[in-house]
PDB file of N, CA and C in Angstrom:
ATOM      1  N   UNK A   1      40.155  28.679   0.088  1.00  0.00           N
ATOM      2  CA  UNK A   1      39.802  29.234   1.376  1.00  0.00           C
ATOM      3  C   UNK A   1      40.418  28.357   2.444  1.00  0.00           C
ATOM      4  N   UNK A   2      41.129  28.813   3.147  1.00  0.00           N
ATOM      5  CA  UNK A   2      41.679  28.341   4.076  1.00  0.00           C
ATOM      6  C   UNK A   2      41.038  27.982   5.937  1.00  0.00           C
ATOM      7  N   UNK A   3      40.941  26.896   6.362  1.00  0.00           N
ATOM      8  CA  UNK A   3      39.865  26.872   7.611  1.00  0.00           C
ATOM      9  C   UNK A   3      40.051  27.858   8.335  1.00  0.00           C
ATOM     10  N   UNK A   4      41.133  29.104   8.686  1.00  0.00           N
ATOM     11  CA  UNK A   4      41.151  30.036   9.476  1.00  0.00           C
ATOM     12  C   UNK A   4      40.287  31.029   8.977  1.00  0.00           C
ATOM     13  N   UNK A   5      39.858  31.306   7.821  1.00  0.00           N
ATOM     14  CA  UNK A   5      39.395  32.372   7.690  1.00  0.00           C
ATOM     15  C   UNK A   5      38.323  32.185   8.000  1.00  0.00           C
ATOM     16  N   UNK A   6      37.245  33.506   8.807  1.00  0.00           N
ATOM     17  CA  UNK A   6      35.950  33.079   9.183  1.00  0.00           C
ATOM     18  C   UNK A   6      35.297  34.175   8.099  1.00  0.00           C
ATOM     19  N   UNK A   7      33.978  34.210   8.109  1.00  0.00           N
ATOM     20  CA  UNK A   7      33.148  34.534   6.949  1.00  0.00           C
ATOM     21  C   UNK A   7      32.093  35.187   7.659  1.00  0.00           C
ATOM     22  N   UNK A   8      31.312  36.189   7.619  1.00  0.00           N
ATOM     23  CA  UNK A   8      30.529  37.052   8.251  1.00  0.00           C
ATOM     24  C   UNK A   8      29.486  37.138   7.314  1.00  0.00           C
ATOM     25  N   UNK A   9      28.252  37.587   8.068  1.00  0.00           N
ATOM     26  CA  UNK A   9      27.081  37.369   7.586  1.00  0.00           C
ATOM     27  C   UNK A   9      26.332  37.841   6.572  1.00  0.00           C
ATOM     28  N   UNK A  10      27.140  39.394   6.411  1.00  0.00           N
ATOM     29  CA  UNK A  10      26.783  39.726   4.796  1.00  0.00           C
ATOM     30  C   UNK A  10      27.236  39.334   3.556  1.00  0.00           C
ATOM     31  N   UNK A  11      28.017  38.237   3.986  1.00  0.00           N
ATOM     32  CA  UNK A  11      29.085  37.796   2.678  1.00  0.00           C
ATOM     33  C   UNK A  11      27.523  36.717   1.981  1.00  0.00           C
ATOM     34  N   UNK A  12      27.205  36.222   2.855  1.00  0.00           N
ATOM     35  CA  UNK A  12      25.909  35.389   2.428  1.00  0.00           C
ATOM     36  C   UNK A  12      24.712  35.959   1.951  1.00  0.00           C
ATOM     37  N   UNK A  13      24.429  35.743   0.728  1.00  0.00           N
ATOM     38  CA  UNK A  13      22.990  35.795   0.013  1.00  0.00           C
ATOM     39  C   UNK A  13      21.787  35.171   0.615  1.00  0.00           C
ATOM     40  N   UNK A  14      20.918  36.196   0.800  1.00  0.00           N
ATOM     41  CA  UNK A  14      19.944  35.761   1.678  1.00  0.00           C
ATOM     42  C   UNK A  14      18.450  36.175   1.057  1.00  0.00           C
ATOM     43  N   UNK A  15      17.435  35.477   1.092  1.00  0.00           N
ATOM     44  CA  UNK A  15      16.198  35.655   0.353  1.00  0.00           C
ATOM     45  C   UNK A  15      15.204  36.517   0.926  1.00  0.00           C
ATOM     46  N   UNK A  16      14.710  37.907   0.750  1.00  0.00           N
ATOM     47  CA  UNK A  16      13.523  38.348   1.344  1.00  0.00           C
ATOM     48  C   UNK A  16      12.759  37.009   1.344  1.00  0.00           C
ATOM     49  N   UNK A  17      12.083  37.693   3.222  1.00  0.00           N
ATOM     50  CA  UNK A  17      11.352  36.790   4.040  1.00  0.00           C
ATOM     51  C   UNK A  17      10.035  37.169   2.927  1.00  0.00           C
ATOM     52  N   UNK A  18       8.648  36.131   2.740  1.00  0.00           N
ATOM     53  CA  UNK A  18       7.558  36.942   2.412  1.00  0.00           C
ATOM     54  C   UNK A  18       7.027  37.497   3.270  1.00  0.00           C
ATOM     55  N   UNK A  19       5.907  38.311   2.520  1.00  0.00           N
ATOM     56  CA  UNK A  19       4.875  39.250   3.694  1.00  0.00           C
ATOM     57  C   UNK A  19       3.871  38.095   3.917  1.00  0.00           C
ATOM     58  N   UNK A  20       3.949  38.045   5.247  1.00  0.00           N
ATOM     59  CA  UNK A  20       2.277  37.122   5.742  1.00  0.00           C
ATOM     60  C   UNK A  20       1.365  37.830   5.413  1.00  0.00           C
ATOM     61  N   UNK A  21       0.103  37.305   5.306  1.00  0.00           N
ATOM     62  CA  UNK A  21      -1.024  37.840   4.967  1.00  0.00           C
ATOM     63  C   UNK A  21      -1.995  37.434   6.181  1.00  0.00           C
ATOM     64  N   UNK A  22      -2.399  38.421   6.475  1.00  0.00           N
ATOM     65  CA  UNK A  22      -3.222  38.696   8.053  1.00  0.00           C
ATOM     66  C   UNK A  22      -4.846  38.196   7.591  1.00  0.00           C
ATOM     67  N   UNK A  23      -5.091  37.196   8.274  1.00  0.00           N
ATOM     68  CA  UNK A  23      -6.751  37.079   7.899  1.00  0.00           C
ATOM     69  C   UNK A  23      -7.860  37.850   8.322  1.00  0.00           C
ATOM     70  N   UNK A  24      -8.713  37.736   6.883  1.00  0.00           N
ATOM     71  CA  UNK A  24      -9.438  38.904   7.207  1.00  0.00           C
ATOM     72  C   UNK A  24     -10.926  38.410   7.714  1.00  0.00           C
ATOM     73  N   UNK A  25     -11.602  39.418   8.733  1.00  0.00           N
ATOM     74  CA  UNK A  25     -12.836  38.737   8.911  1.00  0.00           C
ATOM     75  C   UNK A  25     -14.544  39.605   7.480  1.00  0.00           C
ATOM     76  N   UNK A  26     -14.782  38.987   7.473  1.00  0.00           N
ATOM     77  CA  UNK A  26     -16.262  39.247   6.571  1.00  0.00           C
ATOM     78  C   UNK A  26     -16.465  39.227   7.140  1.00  0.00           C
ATOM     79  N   UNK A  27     -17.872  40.596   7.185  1.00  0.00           N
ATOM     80  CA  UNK A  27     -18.906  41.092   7.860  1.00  0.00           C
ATOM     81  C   UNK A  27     -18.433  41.740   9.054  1.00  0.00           C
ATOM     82  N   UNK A  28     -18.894  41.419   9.857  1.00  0.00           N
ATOM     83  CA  UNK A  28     -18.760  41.906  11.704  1.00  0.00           C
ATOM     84  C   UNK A  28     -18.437  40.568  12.108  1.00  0.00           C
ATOM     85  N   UNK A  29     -17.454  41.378  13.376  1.00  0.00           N
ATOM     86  CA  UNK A  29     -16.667  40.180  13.672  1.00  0.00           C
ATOM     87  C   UNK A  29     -16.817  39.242  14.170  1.00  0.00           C
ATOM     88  N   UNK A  30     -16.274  38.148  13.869  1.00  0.00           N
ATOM     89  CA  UNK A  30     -16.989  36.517  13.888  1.00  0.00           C
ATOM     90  C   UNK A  30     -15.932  36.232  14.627  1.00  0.00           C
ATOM     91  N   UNK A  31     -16.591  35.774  16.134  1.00  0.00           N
ATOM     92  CA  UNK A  31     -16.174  35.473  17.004  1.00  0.00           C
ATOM     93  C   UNK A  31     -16.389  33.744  17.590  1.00  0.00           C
ATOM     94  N   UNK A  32     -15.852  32.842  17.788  1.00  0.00           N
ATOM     95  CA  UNK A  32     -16.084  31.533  17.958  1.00  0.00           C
ATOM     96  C   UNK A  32     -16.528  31.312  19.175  1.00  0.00           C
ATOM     97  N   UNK A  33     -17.932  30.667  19.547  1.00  0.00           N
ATOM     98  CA  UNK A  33     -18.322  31.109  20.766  1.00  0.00           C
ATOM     99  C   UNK A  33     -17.693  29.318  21.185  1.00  0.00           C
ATOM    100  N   UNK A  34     -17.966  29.308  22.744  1.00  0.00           N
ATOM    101  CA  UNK A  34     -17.984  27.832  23.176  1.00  0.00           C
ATOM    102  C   UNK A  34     -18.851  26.988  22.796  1.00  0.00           C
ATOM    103  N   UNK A  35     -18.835  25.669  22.704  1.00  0.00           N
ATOM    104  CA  UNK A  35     -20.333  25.290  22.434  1.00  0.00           C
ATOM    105  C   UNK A  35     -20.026  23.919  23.784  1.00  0.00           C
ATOM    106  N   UNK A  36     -21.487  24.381  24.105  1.00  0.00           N
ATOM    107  CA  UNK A  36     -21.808  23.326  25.449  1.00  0.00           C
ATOM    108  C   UNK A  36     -21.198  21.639  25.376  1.00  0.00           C
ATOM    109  N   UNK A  37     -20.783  21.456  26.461  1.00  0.00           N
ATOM    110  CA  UNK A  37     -20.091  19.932  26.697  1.00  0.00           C
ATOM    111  C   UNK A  37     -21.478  18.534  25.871  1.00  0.00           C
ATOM    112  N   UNK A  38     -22.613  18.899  26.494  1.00  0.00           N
ATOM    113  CA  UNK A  38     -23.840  18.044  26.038  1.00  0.00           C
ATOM    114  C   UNK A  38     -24.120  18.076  24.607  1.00  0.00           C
ATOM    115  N   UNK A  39     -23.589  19.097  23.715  1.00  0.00           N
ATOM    116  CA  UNK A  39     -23.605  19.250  22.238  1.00  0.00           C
ATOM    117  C   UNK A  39     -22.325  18.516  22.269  1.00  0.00           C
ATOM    118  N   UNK A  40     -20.870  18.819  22.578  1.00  0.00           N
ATOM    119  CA  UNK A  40     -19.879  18.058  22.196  1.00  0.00           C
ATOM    120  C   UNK A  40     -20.059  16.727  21.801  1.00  0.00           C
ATOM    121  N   UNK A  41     -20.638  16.425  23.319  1.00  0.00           N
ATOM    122  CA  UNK A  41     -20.614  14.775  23.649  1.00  0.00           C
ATOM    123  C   UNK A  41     -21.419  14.191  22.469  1.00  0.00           C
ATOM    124  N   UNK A  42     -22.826  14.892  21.624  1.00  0.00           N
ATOM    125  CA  UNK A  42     -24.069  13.944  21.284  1.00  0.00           C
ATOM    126  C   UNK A  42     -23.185  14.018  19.698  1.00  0.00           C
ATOM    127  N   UNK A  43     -22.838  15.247  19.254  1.00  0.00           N
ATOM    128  CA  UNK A  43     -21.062  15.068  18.283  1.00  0.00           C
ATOM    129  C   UNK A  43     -20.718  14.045  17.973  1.00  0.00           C
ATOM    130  N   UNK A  44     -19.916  13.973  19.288  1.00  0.00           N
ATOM    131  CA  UNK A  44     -18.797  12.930  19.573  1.00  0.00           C
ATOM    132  C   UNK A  44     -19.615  11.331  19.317  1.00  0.00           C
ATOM    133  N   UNK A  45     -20.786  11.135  19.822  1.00  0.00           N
ATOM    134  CA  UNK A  45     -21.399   9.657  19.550  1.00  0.00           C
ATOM    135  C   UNK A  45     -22.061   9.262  17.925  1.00  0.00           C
ATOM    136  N   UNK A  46     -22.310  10.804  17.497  1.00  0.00           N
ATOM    137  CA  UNK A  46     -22.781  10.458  16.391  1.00  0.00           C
ATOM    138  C   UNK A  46     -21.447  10.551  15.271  1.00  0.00           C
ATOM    139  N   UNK A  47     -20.382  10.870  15.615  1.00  0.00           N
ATOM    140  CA  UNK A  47     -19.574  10.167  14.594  1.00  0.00           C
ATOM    141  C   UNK A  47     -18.904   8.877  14.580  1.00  0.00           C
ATOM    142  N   UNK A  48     -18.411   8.534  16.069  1.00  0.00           N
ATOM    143  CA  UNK A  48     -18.272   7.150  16.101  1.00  0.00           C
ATOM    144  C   UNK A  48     -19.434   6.454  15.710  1.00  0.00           C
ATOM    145  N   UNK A  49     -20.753   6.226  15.871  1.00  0.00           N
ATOM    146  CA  UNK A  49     -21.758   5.815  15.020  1.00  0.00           C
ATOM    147  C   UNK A  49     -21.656   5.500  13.616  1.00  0.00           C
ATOM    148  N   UNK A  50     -21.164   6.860  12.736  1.00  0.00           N
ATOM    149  CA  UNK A  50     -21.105   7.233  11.668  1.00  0.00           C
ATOM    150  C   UNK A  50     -19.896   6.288  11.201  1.00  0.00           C
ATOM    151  N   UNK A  51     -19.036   6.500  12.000  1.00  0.00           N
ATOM    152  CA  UNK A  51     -17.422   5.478  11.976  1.00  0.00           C
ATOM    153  C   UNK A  51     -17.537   4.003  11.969  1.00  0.00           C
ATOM    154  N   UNK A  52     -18.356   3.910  12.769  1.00  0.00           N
ATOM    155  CA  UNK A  52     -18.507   2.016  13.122  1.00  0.00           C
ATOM    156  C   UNK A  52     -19.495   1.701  12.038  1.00  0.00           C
ATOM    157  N   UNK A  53     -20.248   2.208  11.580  1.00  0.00           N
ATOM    158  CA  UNK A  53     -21.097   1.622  10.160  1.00  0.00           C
ATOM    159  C   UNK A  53     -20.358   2.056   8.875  1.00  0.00           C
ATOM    160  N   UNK A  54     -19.760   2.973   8.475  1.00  0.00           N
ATOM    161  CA  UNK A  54     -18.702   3.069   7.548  1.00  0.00           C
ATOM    162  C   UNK A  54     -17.710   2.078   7.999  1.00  0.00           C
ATOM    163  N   UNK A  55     -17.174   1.458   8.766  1.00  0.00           N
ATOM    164  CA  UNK A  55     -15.884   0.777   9.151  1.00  0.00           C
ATOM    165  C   UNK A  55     -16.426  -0.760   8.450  1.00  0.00           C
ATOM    166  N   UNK A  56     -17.186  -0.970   9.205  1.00  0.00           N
ATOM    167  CA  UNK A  56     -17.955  -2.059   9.150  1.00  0.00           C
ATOM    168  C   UNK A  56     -18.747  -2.550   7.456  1.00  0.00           C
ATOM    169  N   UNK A  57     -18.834  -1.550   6.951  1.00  0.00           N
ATOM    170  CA  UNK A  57     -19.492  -1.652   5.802  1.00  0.00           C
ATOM    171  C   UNK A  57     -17.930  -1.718   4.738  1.00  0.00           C
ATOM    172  N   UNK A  58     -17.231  -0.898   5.187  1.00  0.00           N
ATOM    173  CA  UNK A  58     -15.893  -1.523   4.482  1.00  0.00           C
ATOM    174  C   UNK A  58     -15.230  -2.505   4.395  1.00  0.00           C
ATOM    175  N   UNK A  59     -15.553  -3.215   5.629  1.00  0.00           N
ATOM    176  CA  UNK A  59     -14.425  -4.293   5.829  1.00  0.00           C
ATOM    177  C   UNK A  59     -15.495  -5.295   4.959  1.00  0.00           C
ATOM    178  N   UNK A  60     -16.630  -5.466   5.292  1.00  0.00           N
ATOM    179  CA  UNK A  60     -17.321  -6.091   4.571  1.00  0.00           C
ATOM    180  C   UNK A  60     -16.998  -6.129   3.044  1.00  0.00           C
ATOM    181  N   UNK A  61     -16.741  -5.118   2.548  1.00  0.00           N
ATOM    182  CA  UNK A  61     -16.690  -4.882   1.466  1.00  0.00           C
ATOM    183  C   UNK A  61     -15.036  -5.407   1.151  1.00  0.00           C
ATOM    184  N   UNK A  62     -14.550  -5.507   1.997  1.00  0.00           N
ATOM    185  CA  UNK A  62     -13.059  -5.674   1.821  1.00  0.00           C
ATOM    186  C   UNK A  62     -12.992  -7.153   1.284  1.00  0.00           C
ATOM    187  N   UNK A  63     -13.360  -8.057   2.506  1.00  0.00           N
ATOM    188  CA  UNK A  63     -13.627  -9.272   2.514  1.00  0.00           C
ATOM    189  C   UNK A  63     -14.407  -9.596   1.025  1.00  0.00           C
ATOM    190  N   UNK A  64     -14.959  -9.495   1.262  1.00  0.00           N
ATOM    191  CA  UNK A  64     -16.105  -9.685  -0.570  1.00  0.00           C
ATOM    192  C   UNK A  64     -15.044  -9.482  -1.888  1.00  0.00           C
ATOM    193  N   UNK A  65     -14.147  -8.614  -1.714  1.00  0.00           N
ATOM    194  CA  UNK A  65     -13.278  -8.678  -3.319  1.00  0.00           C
ATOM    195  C   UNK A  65     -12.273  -9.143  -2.237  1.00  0.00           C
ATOM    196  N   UNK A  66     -11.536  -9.937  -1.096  1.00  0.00           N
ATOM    197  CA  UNK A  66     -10.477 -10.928  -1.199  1.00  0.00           C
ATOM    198  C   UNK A  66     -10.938 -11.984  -1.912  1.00  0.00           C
ATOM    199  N   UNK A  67     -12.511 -12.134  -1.170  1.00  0.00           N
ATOM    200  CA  UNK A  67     -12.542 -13.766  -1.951  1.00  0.00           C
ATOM    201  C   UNK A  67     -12.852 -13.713  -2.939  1.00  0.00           C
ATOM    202  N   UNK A  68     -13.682 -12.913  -4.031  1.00  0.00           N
ATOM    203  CA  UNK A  68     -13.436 -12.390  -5.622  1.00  0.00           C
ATOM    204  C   UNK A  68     -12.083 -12.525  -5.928  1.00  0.00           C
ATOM    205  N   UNK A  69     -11.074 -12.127  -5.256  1.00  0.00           N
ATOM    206  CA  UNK A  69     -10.163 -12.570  -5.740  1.00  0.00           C
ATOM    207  C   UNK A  69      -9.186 -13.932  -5.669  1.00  0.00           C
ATOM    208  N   UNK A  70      -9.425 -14.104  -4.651  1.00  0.00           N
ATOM    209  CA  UNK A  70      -9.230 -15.506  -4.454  1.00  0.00           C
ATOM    210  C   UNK A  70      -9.273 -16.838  -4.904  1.00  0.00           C
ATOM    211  N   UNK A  71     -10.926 -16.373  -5.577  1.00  0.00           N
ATOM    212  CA  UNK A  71     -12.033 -17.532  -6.526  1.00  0.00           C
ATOM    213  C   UNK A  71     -10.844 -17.754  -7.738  1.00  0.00           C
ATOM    214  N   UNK A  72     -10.361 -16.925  -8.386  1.00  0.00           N
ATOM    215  CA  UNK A  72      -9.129 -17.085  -9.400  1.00  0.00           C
ATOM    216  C   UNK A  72      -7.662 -17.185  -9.135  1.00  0.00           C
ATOM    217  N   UNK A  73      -7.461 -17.538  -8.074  1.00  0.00           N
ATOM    218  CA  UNK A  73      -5.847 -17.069  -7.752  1.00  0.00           C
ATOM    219  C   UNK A  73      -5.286 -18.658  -7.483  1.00  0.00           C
ATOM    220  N   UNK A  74      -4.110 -18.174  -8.201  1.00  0.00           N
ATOM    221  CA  UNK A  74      -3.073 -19.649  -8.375  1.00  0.00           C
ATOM    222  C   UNK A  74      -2.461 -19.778  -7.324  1.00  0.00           C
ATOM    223  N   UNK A  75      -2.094 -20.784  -6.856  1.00  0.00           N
ATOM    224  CA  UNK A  75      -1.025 -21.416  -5.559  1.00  0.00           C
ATOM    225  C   UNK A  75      -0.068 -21.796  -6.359  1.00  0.00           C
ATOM    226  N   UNK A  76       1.011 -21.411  -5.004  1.00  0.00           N
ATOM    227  CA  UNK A  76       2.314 -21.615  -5.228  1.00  0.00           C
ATOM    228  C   UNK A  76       2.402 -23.122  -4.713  1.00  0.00           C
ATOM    229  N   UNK A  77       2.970 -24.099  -5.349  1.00  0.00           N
ATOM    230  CA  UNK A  77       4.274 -25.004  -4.547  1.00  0.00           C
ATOM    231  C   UNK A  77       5.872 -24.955  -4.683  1.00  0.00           C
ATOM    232  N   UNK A  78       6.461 -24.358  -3.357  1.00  0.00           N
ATOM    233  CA  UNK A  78       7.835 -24.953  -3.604  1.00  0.00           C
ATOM    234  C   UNK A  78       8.420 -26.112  -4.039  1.00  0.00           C
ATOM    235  N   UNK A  79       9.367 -26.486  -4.586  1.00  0.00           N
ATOM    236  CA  UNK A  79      10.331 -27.757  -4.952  1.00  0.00           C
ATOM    237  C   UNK A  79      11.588 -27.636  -4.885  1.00  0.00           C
ATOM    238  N   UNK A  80      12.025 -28.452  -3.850  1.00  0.00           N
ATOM    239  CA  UNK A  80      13.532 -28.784  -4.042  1.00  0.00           C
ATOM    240  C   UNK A  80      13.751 -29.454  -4.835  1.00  0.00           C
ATOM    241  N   UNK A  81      14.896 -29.379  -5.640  1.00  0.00           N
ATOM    242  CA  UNK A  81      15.098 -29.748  -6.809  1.00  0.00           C
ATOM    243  C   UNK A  81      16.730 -29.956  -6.462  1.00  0.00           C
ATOM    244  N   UNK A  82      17.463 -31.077  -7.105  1.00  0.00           N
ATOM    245  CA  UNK A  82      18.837 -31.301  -6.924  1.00  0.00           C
ATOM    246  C   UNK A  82      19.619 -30.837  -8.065  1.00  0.00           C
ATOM    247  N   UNK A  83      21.128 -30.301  -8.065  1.00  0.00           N
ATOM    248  CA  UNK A  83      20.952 -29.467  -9.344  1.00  0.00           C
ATOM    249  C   UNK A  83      21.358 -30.195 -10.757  1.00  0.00           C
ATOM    250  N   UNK A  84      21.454 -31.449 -10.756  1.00  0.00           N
ATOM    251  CA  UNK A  84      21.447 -32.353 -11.950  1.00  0.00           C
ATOM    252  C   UNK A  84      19.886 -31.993 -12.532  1.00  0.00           C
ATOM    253  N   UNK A  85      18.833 -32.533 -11.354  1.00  0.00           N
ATOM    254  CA  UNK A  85      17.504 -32.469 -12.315  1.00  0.00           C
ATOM    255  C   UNK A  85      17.279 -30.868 -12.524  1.00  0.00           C
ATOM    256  N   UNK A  86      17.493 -29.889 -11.920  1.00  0.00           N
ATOM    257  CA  UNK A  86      17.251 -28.427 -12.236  1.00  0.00           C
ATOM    258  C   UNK A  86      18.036 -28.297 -13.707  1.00  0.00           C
ATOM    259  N   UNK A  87      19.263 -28.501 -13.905  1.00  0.00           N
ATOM    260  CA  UNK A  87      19.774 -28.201 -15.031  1.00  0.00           C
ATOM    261  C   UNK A  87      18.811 -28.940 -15.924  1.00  0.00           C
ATOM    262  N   UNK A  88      18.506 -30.099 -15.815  1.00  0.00           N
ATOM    263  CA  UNK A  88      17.720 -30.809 -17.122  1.00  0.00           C
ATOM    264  C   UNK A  88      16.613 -29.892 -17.057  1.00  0.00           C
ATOM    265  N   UNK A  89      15.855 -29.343 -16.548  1.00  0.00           N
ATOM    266  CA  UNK A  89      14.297 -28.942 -16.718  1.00  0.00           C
ATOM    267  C   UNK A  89      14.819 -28.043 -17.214  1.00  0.00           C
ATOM    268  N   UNK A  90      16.103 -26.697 -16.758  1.00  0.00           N
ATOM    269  CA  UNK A  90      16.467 -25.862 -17.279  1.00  0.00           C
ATOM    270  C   UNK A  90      16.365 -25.749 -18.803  1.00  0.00           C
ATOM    271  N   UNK A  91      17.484 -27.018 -19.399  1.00  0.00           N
ATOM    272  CA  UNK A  91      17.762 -27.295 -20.857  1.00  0.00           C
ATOM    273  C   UNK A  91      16.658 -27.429 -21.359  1.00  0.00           C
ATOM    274  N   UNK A  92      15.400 -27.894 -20.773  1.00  0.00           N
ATOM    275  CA  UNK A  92      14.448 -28.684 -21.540  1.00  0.00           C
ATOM    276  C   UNK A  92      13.326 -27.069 -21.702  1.00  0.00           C
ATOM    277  N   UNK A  93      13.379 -26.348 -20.889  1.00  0.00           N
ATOM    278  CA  UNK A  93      12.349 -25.556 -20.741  1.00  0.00           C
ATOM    279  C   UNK A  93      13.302 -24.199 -22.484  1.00  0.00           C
ATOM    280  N   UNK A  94      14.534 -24.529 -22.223  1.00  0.00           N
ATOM    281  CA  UNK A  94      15.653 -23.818 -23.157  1.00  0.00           C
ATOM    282  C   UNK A  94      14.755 -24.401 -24.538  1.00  0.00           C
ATOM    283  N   UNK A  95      15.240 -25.561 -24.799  1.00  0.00           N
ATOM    284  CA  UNK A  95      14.529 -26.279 -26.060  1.00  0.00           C
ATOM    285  C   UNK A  95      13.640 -26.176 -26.290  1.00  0.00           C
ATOM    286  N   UNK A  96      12.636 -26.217 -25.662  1.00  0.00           N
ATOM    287  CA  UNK A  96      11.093 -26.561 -25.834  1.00  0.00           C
ATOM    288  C   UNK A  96      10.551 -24.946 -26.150  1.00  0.00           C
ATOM    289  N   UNK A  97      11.356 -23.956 -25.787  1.00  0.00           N
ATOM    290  CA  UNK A  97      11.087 -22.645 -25.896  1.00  0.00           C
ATOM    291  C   UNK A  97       9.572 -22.389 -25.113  1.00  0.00           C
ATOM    292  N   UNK A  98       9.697 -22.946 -23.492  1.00  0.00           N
ATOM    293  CA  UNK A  98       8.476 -22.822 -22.881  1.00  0.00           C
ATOM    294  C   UNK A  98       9.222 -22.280 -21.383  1.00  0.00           C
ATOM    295  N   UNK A  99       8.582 -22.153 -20.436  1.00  0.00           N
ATOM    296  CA  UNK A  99       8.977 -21.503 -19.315  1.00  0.00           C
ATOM    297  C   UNK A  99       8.957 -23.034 -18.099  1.00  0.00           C
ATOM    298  N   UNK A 100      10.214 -23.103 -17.260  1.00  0.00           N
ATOM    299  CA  UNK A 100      10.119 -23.942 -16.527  1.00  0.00           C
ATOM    300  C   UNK A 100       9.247 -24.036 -15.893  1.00  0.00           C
ATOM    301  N   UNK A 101       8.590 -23.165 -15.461  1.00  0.00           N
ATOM    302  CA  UNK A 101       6.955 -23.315 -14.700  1.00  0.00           C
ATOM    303  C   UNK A 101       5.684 -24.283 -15.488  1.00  0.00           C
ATOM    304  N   UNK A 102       5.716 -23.625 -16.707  1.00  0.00           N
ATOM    305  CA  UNK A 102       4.526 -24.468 -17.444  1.00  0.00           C
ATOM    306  C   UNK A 102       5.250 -26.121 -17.492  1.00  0.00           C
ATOM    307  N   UNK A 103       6.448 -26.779 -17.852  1.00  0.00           N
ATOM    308  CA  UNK A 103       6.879 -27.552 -17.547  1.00  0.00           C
ATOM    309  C   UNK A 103       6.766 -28.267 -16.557  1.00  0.00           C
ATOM    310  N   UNK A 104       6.905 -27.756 -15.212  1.00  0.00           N
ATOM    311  CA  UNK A 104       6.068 -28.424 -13.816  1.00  0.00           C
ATOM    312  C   UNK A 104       4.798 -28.687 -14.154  1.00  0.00           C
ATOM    313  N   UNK A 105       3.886 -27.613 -14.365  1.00  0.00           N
ATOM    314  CA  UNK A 105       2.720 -27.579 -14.275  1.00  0.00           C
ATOM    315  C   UNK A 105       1.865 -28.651 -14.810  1.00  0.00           C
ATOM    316  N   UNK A 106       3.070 -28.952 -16.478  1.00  0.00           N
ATOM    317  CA  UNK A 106       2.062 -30.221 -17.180  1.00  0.00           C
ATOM    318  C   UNK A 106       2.743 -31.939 -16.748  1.00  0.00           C
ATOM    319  N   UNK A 107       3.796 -31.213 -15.745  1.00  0.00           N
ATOM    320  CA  UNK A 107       4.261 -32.664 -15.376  1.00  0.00           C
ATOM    321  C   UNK A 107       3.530 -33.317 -14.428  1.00  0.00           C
ATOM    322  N   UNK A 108       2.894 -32.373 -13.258  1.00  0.00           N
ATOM    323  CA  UNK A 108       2.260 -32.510 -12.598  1.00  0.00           C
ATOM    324  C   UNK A 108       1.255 -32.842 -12.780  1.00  0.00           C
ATOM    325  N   UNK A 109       0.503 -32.482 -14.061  1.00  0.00           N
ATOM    326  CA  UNK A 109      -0.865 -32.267 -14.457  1.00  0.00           C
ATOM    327  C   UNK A 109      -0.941 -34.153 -15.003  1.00  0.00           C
ATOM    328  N   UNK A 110      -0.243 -34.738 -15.930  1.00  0.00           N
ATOM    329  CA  UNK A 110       0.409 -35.783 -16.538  1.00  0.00           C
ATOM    330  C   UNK A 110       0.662 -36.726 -15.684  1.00  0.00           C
ATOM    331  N   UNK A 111       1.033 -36.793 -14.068  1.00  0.00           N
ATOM    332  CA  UNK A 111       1.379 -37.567 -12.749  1.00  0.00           C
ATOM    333  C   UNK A 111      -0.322 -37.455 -12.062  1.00  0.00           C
ATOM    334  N   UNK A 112      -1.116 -36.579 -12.397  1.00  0.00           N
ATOM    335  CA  UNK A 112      -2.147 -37.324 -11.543  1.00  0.00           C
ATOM    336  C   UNK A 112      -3.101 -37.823 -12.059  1.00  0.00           C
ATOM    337  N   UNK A 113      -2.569 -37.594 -13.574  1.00  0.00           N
ATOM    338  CA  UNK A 113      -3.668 -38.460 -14.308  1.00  0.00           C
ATOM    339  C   UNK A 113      -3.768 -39.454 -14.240  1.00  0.00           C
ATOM    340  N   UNK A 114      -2.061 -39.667 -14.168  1.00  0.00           N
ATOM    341  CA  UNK A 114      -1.749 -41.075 -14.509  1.00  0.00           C
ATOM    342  C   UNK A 114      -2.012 -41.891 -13.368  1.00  0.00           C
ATOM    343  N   UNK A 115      -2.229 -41.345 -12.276  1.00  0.00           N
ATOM    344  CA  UNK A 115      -2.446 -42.232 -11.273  1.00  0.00           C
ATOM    345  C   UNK A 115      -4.172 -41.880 -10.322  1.00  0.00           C
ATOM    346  N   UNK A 116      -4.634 -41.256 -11.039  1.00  0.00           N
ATOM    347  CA  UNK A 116      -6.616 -41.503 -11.126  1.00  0.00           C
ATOM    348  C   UNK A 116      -6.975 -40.058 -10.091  1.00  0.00           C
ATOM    349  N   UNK A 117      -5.897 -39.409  -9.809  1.00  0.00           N
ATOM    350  CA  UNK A 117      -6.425 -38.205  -8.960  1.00  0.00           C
ATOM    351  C   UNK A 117      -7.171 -36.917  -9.677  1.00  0.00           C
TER     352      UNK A 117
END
């Protein structure tokens, strides 16, 4: 197809639209009346009510399983490391068939013994 040729609108496949479906009313007809500003308003306070003690009772609840979780949770320390000693822990964690982490962990663990902490 060449860009001059133009293309007209029946050349395109096109999908029947569906039929909408018109809502129906039950019974006699139900009409939505206004309802007074003084009903709105007493509404309107009793769900923020409803909102601020659900809100409040969540966060509470929020707080309560951080520190549940917390009570068990490991800390990180960074280490710079120079890459002579990185390669050795590397090799050693290779050999030992253990993970360089547990390697810190008992070196560390081994350094404050040794010195009464």
């Amino acid at each position: 197809m060449s860009g001059k040729e133009n293309l007209s609108l029946e050349e395109f496949a096109i999908a029947p639209r569906k039929p909408r479906s018109t809502p129906t009313l039950s019974g006699p007809e139900q009409v939505e009346r206004p309802v007074p500003m003084e009903v709105m308003s007493e509404r309107a306070t009793e769900a923020v009510e409803v909102q601020a003690v659900t809100s409040s009772g969540a966060s509470k609840a929020l707080r309560q399983m951080k520190r549940a979780r917390m009570k068990g949770a490991r800390h990180f320390v960074n280490v710079n490391l120079d890459r002579d000693t990185k390669r050795r822990l590397k090799l050693a964690s290779f050999n030992l068939e253990t993970s360089m982490q547990a390697l810190m962990e008992k070196a560390i663990q081994q350094y404050l013994d040794a010195n009464g902490f």
